[in-house]
C-alpha atoms as a PDB file:
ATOM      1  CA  UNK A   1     -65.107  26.953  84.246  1.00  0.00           C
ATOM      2  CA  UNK A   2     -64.407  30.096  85.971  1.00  0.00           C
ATOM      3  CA  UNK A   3     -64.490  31.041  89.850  1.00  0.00           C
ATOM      4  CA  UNK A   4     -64.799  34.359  90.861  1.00  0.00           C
ATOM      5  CA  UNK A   5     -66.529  37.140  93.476  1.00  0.00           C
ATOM      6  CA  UNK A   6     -69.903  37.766  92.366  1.00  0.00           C
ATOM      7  CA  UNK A   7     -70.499  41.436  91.113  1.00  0.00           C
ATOM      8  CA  UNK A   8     -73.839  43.077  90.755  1.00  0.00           C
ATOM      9  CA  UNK A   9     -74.180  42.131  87.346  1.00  0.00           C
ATOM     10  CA  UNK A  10     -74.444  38.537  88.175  1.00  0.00           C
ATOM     11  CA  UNK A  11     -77.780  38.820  90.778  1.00  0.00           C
ATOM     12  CA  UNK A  12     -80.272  38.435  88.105  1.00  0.00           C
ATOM     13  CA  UNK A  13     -79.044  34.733  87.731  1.00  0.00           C
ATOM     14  CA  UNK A  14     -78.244  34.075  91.268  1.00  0.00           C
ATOM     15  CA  UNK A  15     -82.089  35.089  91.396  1.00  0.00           C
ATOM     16  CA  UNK A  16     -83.267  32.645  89.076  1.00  0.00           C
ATOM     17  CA  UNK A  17     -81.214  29.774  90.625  1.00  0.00           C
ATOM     18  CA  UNK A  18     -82.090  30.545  93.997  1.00  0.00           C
ATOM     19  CA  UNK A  19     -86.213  30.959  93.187  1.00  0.00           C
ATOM     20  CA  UNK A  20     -85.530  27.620  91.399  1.00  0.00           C
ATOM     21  CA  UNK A  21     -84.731  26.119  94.426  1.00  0.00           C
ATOM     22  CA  UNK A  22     -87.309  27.853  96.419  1.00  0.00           C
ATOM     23  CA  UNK A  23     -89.951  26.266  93.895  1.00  0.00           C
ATOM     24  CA  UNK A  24     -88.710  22.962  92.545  1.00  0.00           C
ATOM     25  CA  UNK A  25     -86.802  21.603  95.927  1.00  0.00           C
ATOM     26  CA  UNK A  26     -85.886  21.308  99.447  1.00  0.00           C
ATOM     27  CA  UNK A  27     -82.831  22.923  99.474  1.00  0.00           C
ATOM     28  CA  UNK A  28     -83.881  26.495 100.671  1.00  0.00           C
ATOM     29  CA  UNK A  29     -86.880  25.858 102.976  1.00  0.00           C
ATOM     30  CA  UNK A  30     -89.700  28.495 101.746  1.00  0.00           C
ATOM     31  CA  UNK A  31     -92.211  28.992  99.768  1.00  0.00           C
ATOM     32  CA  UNK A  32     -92.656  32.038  97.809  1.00  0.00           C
ATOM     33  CA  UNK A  33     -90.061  33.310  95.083  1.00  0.00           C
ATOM     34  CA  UNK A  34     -88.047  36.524  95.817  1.00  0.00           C
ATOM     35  CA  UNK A  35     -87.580  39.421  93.902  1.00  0.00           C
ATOM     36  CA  UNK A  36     -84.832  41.812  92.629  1.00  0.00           C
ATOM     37  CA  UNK A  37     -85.163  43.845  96.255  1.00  0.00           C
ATOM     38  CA  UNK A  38     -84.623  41.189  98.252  1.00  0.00           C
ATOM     39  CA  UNK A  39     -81.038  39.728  96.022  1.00  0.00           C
ATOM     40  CA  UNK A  40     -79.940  43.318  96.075  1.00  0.00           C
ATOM     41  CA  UNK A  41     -80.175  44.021  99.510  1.00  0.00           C
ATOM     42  CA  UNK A  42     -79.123  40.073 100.767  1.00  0.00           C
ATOM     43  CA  UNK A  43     -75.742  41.160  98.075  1.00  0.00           C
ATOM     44  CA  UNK A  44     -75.306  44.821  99.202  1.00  0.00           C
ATOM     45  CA  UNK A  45     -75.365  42.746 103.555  1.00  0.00           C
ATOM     46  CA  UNK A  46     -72.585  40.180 102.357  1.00  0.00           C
ATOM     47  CA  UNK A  47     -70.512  42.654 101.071  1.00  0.00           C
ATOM     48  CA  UNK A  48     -70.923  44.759 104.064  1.00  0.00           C
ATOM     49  CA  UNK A  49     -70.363  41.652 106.434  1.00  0.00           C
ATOM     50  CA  UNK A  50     -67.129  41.004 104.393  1.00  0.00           C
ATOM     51  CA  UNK A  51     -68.676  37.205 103.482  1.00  0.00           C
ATOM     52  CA  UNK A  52     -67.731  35.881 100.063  1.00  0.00           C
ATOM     53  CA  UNK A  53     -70.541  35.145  97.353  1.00  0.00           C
ATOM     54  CA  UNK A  54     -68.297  33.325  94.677  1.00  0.00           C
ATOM     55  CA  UNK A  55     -70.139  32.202  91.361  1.00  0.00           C
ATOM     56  CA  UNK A  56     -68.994  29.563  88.802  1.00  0.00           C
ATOM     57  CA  UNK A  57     -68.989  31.030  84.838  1.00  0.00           C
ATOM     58  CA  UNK A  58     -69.126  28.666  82.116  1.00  0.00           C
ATOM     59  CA  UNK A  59     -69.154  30.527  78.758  1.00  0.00           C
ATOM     60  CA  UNK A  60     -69.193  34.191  80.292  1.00  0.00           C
ATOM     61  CA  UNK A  61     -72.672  33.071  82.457  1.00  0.00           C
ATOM     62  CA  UNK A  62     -72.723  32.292  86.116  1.00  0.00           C
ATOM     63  CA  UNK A  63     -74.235  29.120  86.141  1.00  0.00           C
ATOM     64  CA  UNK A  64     -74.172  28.065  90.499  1.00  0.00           C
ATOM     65  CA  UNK A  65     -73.047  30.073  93.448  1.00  0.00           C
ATOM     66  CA  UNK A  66     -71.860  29.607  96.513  1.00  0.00           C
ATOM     67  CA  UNK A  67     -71.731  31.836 100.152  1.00  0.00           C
ATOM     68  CA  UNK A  68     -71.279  31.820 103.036  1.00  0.00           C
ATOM     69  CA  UNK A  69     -72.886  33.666 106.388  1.00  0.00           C
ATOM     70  CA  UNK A  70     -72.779  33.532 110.027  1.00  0.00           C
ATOM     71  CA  UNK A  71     -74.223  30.506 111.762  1.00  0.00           C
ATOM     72  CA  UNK A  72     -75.843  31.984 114.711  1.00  0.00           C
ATOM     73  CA  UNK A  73     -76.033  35.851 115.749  1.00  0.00           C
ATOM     74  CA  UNK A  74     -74.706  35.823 119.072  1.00  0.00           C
ATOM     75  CA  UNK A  75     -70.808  37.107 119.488  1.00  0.00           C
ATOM     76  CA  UNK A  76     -69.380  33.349 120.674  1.00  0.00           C
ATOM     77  CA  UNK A  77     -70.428  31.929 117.417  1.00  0.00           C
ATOM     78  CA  UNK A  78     -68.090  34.475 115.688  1.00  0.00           C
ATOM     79  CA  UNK A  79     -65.351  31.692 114.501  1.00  0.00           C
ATOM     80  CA  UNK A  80     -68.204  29.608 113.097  1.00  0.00           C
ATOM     81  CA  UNK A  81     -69.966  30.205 109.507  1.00  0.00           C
ATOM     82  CA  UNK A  82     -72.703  28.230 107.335  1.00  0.00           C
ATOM     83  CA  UNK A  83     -72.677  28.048 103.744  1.00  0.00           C
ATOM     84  CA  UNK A  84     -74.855  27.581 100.743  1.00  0.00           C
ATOM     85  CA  UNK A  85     -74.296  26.428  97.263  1.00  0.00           C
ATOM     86  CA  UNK A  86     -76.614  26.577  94.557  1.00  0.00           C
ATOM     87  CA  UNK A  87     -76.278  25.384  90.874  1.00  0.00           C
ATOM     88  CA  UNK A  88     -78.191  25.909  87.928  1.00  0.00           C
ATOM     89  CA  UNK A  89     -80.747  22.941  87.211  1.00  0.00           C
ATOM     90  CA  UNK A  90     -78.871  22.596  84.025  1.00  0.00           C
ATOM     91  CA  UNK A  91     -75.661  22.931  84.946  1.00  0.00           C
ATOM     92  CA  UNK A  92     -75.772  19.938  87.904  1.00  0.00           C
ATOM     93  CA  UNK A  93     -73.700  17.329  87.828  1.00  0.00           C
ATOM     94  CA  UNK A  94     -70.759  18.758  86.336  1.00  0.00           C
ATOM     95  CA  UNK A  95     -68.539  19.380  89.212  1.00  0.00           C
ATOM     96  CA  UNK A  96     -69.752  22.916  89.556  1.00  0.00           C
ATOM     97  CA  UNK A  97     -70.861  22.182  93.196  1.00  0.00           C
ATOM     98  CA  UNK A  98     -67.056  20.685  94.376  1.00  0.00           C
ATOM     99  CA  UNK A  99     -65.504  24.022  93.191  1.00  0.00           C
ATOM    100  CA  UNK A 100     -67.709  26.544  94.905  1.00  0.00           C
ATOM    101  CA  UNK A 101     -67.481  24.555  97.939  1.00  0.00           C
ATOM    102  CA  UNK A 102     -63.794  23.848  98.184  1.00  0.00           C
ATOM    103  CA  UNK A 103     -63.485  27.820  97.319  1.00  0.00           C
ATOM    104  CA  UNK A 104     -65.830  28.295 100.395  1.00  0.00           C
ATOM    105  CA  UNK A 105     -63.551  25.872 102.487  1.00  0.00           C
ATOM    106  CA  UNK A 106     -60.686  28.095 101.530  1.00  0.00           C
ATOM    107  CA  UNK A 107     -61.947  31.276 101.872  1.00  0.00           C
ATOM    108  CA  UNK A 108     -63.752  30.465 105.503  1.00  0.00           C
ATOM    109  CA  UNK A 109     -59.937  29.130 106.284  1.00  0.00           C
ATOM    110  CA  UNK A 110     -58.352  32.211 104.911  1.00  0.00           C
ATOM    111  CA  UNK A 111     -60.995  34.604 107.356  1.00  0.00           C
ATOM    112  CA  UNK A 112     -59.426  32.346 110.146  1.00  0.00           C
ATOM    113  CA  UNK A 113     -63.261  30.568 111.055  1.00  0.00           C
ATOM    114  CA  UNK A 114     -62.745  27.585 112.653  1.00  0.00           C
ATOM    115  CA  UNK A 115     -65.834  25.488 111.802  1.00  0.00           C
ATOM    116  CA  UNK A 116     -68.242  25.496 108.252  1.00  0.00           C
ATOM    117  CA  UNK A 117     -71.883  24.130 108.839  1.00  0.00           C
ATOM    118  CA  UNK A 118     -74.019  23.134 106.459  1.00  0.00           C
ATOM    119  CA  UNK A 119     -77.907  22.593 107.036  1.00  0.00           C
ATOM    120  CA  UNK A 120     -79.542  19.957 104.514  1.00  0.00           C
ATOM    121  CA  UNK A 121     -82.149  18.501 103.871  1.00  0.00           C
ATOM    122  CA  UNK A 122     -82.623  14.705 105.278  1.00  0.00           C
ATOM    123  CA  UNK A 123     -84.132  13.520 102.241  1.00  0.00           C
ATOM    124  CA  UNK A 124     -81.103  15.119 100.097  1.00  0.00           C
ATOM    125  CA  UNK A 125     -78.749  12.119 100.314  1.00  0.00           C
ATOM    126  CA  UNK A 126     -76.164  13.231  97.563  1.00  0.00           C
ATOM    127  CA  UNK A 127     -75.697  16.630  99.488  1.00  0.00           C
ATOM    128  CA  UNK A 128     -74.714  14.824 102.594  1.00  0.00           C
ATOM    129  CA  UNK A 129     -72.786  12.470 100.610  1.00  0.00           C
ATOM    130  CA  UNK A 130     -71.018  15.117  98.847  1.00  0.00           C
ATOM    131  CA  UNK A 131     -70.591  17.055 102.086  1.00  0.00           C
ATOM    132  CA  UNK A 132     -68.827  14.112 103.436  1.00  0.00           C
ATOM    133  CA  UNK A 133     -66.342  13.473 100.475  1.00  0.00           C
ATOM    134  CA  UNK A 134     -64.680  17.117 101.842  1.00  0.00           C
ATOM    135  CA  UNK A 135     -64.542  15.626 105.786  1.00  0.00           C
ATOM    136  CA  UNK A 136     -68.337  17.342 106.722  1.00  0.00           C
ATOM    137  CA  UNK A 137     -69.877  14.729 109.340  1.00  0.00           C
ATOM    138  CA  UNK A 138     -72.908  14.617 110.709  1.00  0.00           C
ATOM    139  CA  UNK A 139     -73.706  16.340 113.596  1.00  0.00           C
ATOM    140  CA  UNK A 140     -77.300  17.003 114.583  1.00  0.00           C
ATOM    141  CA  UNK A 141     -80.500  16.279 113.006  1.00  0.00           C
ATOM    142  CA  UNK A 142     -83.355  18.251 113.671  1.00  0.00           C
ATOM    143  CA  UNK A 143     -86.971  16.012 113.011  1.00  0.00           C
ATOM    144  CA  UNK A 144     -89.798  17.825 111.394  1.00  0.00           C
ATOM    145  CA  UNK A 145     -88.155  21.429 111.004  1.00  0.00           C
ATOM    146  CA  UNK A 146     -89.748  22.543 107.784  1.00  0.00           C
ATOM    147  CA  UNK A 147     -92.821  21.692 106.150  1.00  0.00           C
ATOM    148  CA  UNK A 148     -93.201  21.742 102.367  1.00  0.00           C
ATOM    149  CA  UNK A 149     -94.482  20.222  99.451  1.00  0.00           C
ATOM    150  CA  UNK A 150     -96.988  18.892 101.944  1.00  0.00           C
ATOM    151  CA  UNK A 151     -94.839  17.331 104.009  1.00  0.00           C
ATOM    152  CA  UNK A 152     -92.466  17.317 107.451  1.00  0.00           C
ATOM    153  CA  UNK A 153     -88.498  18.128 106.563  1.00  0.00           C
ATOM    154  CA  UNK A 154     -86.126  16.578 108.371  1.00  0.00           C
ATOM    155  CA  UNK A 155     -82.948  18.708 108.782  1.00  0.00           C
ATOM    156  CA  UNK A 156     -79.258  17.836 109.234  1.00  0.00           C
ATOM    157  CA  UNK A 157     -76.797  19.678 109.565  1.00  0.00           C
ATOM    158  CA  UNK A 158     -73.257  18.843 108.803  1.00  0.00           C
ATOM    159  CA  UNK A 159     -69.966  20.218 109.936  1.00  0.00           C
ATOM    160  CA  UNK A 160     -66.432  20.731 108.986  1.00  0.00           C
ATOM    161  CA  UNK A 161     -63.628  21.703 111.227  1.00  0.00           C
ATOM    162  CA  UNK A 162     -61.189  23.817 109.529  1.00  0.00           C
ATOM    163  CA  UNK A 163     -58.582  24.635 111.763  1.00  0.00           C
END
């Protein structure tokens, strides 16, 4: 198992995991897939921005990813960042998930943020158990913020101070 920045080479996969997600779950709330355009120019903004998109490689393949963004827009929200992780449906469960995000701790602590958020779903469970295990708590919880899959989304988001 490998860490390391994500290069261009690796966006066809980062594709496929995140239009997995898009499809099969509740972990990115939409509904339609997204195409090479949109993971090129969502790449070309993070590198821009200076925000880290780190990918796990098992075998020479990037098998999960992680990132991370700013949380709101406005200039006061500067010193606070949410993240996303994403593994491959076959690669879950292997401890992928702990190493992106404890890169993402360390790399929001090393761009001197102050706070990581995290929004997940309410029904996801092991997320906000595994958030927890790294010191995220609960902070808000947002009823019926997404519909999907024919049905209301609850959404929580959970947060980490780092400094």
């Amino acid at each position: 198992m490998i860490l390391r920045n994500a290069d261009k080479k690796d966006l066809s996969i980062i594709l496929d995991i995140m239009n997995e997600a898009i499809l099969n779950t509740t972990a990115i709330y939409d509904y339609k897939s997204r195409d090479e355009s949109y993971v090129n120019s969502w790449f070309e903004k993070k590198q821009v921005e200076k925000f880290p998109v780190i990918v796990c490689e098992i075998n020479s393949k990037a098998v999960g990813y992680g990132s991370f963004g700013p949380f709101r827009a406005w200039e006061a929200y500067k010193f606070s960042v949410e993240h996303s992780i994403y593994v491959h449906k076959d690669y879950r469960g292997r401890g992928i998930g702990k190493e992106l995000l404890q890169a993402l701790i360390n790399a929001a602590k090393a761009g001197g943020y102050h706070t990581m958020i995290g929004g997940i779903d309410a029904s996801n469970q092991k997320s906000c158990d595994f958030h927890a295990k790294f010191g995220f708590e609960e902070v808000g919880r947002i009823k019926d913020a997404g519909y999907k899959f024919d049905k209301w989304l609850d959404l929580v988001f959970m947060q980490l101070i780092l400094s």
